[in-house]
C-alpha atoms as a PDB file:
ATOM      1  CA  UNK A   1     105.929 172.428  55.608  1.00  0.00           C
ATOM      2  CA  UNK A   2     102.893 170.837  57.642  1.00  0.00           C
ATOM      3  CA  UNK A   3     103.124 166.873  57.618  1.00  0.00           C
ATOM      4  CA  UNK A   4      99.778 165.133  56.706  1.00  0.00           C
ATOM      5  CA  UNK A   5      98.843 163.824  59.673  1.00  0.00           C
ATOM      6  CA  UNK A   6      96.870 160.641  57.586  1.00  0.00           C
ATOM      7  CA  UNK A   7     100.630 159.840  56.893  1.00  0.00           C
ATOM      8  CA  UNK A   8     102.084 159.775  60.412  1.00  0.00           C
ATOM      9  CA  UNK A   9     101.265 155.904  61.060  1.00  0.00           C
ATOM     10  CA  UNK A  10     103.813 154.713  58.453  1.00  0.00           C
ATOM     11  CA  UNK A  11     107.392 154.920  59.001  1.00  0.00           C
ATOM     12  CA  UNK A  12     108.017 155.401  55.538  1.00  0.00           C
ATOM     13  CA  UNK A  13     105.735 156.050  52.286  1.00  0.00           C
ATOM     14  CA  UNK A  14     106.700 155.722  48.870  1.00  0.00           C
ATOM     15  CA  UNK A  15     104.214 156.941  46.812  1.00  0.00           C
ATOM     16  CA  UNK A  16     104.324 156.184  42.971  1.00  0.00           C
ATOM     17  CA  UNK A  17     107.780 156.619  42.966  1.00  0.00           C
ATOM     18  CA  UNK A  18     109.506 156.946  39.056  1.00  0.00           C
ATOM     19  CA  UNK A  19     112.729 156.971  37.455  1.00  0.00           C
ATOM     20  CA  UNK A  20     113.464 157.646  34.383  1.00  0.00           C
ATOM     21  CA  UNK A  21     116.584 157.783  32.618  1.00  0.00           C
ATOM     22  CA  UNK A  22     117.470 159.734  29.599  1.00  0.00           C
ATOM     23  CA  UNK A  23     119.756 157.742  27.234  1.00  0.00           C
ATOM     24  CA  UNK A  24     120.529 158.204  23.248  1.00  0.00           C
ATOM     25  CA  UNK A  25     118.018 156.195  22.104  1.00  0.00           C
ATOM     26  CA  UNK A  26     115.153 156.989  24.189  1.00  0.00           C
ATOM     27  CA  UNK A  27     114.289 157.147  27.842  1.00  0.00           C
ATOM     28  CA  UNK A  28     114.079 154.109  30.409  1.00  0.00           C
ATOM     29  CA  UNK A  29     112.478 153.896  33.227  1.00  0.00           C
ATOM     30  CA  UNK A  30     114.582 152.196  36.128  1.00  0.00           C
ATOM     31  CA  UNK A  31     111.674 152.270  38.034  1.00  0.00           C
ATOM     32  CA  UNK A  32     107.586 152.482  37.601  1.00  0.00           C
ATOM     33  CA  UNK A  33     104.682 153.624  39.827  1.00  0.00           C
ATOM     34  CA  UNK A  34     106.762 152.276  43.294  1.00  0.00           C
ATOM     35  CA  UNK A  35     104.219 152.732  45.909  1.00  0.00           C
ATOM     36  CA  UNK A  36     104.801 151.119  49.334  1.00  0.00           C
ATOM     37  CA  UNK A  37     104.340 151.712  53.374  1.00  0.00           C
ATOM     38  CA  UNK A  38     106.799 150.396  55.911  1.00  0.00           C
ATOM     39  CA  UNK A  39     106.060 150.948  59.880  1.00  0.00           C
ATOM     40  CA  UNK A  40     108.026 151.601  62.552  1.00  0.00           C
ATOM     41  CA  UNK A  41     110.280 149.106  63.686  1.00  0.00           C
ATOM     42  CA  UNK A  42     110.125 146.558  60.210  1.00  0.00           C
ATOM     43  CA  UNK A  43     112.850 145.026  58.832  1.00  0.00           C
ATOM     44  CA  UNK A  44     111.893 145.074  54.996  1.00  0.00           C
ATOM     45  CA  UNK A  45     114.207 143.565  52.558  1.00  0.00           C
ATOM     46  CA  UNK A  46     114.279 144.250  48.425  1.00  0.00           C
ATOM     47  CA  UNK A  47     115.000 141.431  45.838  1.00  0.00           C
ATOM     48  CA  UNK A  48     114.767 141.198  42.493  1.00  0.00           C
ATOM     49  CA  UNK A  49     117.010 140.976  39.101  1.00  0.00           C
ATOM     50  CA  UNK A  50     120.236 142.719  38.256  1.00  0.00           C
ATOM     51  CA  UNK A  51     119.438 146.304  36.973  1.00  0.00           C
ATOM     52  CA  UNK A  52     115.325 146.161  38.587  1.00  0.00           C
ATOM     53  CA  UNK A  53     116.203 149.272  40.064  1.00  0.00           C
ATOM     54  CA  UNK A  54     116.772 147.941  43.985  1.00  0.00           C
ATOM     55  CA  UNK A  55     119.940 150.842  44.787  1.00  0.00           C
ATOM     56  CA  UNK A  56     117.919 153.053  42.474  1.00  0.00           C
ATOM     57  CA  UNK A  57     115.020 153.074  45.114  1.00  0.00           C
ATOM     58  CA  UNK A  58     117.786 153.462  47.927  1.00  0.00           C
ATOM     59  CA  UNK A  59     119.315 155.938  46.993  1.00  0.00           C
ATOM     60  CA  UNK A  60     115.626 157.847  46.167  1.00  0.00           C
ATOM     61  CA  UNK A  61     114.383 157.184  49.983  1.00  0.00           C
ATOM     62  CA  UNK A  62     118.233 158.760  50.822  1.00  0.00           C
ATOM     63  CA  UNK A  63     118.482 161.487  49.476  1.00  0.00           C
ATOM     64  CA  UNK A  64     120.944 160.403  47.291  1.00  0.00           C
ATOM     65  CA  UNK A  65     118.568 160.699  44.007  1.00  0.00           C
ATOM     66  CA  UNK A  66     115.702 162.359  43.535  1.00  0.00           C
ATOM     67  CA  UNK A  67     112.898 160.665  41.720  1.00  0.00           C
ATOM     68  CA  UNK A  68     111.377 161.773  37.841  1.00  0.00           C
ATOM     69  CA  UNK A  69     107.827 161.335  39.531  1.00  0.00           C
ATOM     70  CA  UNK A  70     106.134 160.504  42.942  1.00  0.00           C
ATOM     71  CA  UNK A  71     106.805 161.016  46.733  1.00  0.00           C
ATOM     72  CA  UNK A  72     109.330 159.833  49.254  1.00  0.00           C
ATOM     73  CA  UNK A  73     108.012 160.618  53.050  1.00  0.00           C
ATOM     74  CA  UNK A  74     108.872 159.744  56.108  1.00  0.00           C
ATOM     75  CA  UNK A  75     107.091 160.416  59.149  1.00  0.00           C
ATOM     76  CA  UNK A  76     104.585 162.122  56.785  1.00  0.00           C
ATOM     77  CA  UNK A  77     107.017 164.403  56.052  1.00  0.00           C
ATOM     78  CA  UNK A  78     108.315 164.876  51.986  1.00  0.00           C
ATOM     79  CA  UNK A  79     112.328 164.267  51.853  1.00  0.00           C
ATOM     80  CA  UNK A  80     114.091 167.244  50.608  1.00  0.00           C
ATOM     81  CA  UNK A  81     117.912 165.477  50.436  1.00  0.00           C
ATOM     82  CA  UNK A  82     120.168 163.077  52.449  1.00  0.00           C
ATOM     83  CA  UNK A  83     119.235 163.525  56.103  1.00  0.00           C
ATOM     84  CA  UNK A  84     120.037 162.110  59.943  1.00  0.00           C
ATOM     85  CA  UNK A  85     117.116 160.448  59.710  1.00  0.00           C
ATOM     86  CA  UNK A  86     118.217 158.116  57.127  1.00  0.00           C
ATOM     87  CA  UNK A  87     121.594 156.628  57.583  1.00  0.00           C
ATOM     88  CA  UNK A  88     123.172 153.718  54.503  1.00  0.00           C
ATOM     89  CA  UNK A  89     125.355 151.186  54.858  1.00  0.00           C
ATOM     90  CA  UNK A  90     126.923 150.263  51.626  1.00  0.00           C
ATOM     91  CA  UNK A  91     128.392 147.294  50.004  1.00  0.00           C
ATOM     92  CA  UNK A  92     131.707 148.544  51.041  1.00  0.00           C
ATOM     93  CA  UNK A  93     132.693 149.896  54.320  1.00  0.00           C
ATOM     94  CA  UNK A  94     134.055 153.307  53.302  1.00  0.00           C
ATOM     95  CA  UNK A  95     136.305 153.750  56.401  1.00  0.00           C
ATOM     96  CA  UNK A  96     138.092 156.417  56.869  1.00  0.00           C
ATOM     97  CA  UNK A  97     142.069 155.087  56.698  1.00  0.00           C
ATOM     98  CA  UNK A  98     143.385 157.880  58.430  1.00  0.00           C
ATOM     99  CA  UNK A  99     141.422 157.576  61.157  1.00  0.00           C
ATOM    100  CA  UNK A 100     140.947 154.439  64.224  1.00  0.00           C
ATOM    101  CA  UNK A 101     137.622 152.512  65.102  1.00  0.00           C
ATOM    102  CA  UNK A 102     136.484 154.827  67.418  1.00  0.00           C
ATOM    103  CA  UNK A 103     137.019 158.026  65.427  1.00  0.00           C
ATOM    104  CA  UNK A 104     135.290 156.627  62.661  1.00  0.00           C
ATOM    105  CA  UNK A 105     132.244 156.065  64.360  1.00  0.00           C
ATOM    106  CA  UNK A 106     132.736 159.436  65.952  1.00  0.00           C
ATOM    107  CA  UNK A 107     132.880 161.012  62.587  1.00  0.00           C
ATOM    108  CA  UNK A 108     129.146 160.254  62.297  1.00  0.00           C
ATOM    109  CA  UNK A 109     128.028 161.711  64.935  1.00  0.00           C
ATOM    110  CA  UNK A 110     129.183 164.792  63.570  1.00  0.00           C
ATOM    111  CA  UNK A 111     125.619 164.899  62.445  1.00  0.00           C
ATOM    112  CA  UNK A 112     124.322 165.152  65.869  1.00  0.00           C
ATOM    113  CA  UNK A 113     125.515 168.995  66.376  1.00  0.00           C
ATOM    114  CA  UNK A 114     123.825 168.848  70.346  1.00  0.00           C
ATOM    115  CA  UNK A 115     125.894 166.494  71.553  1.00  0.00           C
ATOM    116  CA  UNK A 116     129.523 167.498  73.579  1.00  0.00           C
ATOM    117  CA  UNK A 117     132.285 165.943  72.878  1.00  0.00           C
ATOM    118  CA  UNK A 118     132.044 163.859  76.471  1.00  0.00           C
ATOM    119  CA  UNK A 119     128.342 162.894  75.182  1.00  0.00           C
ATOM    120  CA  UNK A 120     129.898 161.674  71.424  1.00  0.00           C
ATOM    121  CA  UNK A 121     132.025 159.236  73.017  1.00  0.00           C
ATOM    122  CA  UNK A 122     129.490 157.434  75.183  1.00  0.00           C
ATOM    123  CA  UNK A 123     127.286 157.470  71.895  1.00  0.00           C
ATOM    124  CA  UNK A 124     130.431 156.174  70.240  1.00  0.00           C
ATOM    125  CA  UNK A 125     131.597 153.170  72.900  1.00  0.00           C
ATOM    126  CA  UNK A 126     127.954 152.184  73.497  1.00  0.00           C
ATOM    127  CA  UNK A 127     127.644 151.049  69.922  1.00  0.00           C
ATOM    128  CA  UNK A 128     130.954 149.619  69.592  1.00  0.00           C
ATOM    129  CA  UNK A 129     130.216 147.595  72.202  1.00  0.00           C
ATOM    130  CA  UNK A 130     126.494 146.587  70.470  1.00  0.00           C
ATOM    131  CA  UNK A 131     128.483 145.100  67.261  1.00  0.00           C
ATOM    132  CA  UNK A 132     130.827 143.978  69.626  1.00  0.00           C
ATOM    133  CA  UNK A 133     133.941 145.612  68.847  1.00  0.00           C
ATOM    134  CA  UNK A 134     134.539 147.976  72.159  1.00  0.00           C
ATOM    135  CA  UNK A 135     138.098 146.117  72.666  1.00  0.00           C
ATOM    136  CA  UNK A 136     139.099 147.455  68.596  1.00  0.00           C
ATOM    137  CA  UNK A 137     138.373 150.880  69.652  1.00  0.00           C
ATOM    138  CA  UNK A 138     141.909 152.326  69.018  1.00  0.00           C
ATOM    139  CA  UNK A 139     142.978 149.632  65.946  1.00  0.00           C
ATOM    140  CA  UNK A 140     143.526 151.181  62.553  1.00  0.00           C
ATOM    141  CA  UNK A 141     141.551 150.066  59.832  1.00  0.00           C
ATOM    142  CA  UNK A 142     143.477 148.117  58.111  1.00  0.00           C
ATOM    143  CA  UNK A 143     144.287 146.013  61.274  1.00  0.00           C
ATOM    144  CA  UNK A 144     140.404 144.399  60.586  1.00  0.00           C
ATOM    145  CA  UNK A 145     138.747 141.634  58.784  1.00  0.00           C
ATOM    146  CA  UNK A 146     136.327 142.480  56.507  1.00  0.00           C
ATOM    147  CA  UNK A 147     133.157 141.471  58.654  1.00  0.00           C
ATOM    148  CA  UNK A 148     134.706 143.597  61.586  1.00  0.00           C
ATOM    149  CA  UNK A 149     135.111 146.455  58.855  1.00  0.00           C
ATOM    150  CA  UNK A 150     131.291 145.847  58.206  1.00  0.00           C
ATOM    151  CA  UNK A 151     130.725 146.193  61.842  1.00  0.00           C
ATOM    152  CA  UNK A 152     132.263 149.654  62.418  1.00  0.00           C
ATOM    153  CA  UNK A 153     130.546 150.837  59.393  1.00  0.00           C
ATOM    154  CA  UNK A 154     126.802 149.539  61.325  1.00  0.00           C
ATOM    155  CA  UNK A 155     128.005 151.261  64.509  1.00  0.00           C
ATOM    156  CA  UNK A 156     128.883 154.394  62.698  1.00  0.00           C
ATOM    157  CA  UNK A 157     125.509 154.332  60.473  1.00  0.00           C
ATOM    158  CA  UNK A 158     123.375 153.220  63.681  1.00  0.00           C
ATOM    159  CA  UNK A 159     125.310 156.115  66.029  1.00  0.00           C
ATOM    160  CA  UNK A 160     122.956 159.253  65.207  1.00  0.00           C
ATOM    161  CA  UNK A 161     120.176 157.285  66.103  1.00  0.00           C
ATOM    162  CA  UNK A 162     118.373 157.913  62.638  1.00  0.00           C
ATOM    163  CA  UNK A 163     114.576 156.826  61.907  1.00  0.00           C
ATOM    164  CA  UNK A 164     115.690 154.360  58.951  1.00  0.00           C
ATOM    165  CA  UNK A 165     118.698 152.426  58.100  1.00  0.00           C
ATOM    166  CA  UNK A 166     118.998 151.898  54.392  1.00  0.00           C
ATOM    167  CA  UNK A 167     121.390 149.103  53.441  1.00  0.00           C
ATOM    168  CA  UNK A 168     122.695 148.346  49.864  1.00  0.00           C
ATOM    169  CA  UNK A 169     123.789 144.327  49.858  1.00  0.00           C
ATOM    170  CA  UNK A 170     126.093 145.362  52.750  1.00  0.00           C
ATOM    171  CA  UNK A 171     127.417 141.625  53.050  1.00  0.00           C
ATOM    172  CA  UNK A 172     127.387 140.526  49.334  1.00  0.00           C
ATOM    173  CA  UNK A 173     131.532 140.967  49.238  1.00  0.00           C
ATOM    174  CA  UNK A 174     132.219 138.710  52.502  1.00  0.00           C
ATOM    175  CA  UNK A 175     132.881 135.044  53.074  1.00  0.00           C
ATOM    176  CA  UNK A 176     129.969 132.806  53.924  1.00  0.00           C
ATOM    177  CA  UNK A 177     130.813 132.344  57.297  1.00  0.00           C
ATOM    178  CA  UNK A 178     131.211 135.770  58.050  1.00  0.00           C
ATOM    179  CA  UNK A 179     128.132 136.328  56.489  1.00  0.00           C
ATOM    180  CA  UNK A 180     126.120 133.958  58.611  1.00  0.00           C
ATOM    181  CA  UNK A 181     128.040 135.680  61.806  1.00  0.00           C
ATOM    182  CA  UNK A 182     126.620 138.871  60.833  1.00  0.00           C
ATOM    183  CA  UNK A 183     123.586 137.895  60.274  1.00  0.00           C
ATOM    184  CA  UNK A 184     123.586 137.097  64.000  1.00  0.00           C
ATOM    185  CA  UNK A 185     124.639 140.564  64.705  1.00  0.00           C
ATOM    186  CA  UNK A 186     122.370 142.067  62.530  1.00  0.00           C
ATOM    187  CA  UNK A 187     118.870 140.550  63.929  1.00  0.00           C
ATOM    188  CA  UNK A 188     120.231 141.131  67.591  1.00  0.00           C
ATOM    189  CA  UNK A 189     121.055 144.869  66.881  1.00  0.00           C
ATOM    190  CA  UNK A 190     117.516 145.028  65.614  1.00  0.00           C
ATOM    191  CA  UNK A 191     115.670 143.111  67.914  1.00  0.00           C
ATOM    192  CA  UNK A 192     117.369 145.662  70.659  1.00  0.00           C
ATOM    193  CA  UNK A 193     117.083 148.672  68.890  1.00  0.00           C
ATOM    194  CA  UNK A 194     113.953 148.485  66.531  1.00  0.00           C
ATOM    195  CA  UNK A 195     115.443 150.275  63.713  1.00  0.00           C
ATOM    196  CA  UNK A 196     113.527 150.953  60.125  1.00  0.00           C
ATOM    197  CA  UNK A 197     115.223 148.892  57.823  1.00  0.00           C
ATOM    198  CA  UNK A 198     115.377 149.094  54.117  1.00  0.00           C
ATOM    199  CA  UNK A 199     117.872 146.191  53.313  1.00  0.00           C
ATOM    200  CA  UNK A 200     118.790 145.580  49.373  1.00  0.00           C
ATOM    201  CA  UNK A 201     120.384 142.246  48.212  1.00  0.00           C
ATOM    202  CA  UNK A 202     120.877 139.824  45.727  1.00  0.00           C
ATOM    203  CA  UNK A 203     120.680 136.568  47.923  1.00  0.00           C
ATOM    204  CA  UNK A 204     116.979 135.368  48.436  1.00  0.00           C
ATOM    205  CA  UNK A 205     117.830 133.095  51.268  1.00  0.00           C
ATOM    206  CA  UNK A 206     119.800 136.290  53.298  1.00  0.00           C
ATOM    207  CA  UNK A 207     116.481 138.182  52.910  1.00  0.00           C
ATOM    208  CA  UNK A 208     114.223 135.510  53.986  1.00  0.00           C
ATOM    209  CA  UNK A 209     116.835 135.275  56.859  1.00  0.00           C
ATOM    210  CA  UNK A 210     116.743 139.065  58.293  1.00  0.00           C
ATOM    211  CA  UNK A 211     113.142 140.350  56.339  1.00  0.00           C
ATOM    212  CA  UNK A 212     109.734 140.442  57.831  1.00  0.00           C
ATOM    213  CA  UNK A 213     108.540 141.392  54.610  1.00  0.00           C
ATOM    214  CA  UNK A 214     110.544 140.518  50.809  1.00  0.00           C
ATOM    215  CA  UNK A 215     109.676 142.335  48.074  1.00  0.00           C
ATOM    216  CA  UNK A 216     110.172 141.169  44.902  1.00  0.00           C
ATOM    217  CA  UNK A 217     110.625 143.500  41.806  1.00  0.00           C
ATOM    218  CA  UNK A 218     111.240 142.865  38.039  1.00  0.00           C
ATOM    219  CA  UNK A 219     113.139 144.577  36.198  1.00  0.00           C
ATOM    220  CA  UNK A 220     112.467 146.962  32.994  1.00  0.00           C
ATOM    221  CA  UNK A 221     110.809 149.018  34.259  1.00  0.00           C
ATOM    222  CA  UNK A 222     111.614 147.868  38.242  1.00  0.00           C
ATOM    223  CA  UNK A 223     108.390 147.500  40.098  1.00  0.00           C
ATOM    224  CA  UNK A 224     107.156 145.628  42.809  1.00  0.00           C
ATOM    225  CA  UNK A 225     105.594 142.021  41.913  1.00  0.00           C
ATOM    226  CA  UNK A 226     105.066 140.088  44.786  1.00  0.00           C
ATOM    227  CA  UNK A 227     105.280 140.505  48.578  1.00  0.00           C
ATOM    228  CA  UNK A 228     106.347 137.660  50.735  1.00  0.00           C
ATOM    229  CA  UNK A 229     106.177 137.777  54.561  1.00  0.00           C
ATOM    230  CA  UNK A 230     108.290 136.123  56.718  1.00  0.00           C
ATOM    231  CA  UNK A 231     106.857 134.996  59.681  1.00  0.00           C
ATOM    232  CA  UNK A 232     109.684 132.887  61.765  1.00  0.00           C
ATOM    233  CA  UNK A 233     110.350 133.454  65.229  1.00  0.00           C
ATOM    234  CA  UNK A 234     113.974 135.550  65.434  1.00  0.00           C
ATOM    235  CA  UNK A 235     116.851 134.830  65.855  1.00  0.00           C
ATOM    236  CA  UNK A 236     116.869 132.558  62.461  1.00  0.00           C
ATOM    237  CA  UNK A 237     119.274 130.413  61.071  1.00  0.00           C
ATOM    238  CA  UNK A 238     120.489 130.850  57.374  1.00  0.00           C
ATOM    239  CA  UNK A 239     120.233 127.213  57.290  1.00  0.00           C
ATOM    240  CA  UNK A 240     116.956 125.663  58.890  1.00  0.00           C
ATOM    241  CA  UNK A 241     114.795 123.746  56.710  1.00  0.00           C
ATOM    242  CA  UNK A 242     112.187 126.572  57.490  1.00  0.00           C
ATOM    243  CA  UNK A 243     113.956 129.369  55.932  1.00  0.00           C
ATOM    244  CA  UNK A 244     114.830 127.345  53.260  1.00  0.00           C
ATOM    245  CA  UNK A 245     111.142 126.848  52.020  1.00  0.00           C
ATOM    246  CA  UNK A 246     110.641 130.546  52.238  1.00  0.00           C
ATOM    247  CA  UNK A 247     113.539 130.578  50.000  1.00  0.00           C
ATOM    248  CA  UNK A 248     112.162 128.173  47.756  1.00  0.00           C
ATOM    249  CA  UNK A 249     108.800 129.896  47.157  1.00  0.00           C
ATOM    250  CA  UNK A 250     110.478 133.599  46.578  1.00  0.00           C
ATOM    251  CA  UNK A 251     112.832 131.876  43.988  1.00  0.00           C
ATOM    252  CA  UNK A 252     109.959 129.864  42.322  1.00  0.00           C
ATOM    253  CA  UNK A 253     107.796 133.205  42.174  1.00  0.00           C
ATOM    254  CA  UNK A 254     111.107 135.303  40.778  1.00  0.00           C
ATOM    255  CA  UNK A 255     112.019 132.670  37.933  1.00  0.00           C
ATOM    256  CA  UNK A 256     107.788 132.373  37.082  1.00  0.00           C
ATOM    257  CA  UNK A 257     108.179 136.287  36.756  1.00  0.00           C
ATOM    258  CA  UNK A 258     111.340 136.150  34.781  1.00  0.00           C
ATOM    259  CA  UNK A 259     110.123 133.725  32.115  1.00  0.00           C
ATOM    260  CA  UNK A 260     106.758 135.961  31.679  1.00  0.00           C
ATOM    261  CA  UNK A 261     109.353 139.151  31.329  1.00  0.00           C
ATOM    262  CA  UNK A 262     111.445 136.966  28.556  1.00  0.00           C
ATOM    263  CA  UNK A 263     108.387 135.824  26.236  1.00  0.00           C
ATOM    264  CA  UNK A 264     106.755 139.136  26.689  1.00  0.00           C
ATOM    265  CA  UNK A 265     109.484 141.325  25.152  1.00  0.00           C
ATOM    266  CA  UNK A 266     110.295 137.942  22.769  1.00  0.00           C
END
């Protein structure tokens, strides 16, 4: 298939993308119309209600899904399935037990058929050393915390170099200090390696943390309702006073839309 060429600018296009779901009493649509451009190199995070349809879109722009209506593209190019050039990090780590640090890791690269096995490993150390883990390379899984865990799972998503990393509220189910360490890691890896990123969470102050652009949907049917941009110098802390009044105004603007969502189906 020739690419449009119109498209090639944007990392990623959604383009009216729908969902519907059939259920016994009707249909209903998890998401609506979702149209939306992300370029190379931004860190874009989702927010929004419980069931708005955030993993929904995910797991669309993965592969994972496929949507009732509209167009997923990246590089210009329609997605036809899961692909190398979209790699997800999930809430939970889904390590392989069976296996060590680096071997997990390597199992992703199993995507990259051109690499030997000589070439694999380099791949394999070099990013164990970028989440900082290069001395865990031989532990077992179950030897790790559950932020290191998170780590290996980044190294193994980030390892065949794909165009966009799609995460699904990849720290929601740590600690809060972990949390904050990894949110260290996280903007370093990206400030070094420019990755896509399509980042999905709950907590307004973690996107207003990592995001140079929050996206707000509502829920029933999910669409997008405001767009928020971030502009603070990196690396940020969870805690400034600055991030917090980003915070403030996504939370005000999510509540206003919540309360116009309540009276309208009142």
């Amino acid at each position: 298939m020739i690419c449009d060429s119109e498209e090639v600018a944007a990392k990623l296009t959604l383009q009216g993308v729908t969902k519907t779901y059939r259920a016994a009493r009707g249909s209903v649509d998890a998401l609506r119309e979702v149209s939306l451009q992300i370029t190379e190199g931004q860190f874009v995070c989702l927010v929004g209600p419980s069931g708005c349809g955030k993993t929904t879109l995910l797991n669309i722009v993965a592969g994972l899904d496929e949507p009732t209506g509209g167009n997923v593209l990246v590089d210009g190019c329609p997605i036809a399935g899961p692909g190398r050039d979209r790699m997800v990090m999930f809430q939970e780590p889904a390590l392989f037990p069976w296996l060590n640090v680096l071997d997990n890791v390597l199992f992703g690269l199993r995507l990259k058929p051109n690499l030997g096995r000589r070439e694999r490993r380099e791949v394999a150390e070099f990013y164990l050393q970028l989440v900082g883990l290069q001395k865990f390379a031989r532990a077992d899984v179950h030897e790790l915390s559950g932020g290191m865990k998170q780590r290996v799972a980044l190294a193994r998503a980030l390892a065949p170099n794909p165009r966009v990393l799609l995460m699904d509220e990849p720290f929601a189910a740590l600690d809060a200090l972990t949390r904050e360490q990894l949110y260290g890691d996280i903007q370093r890896i990206w400030k070094e390696r420019r990755k896509t990123i399509l980042f999905v969470t709950h907590n307004i102050r973690e996107a207003a943390c990592l995001g140079d652009r929050v996206l707000l949907f509502s829920a029933h049917p999910g669409q997008i309702r405001e767009e928020f941009l971030i502009e603070l110098p990196r690396p940020r802390d969870i805690n400034s006073v600055h991030l917090a009044e980003h915070s403030a105004r996504i939370t005000r603007a999510l509540k206003r839309h919540l309360t116009t969502e309540t009276e309208a189906a009142a």
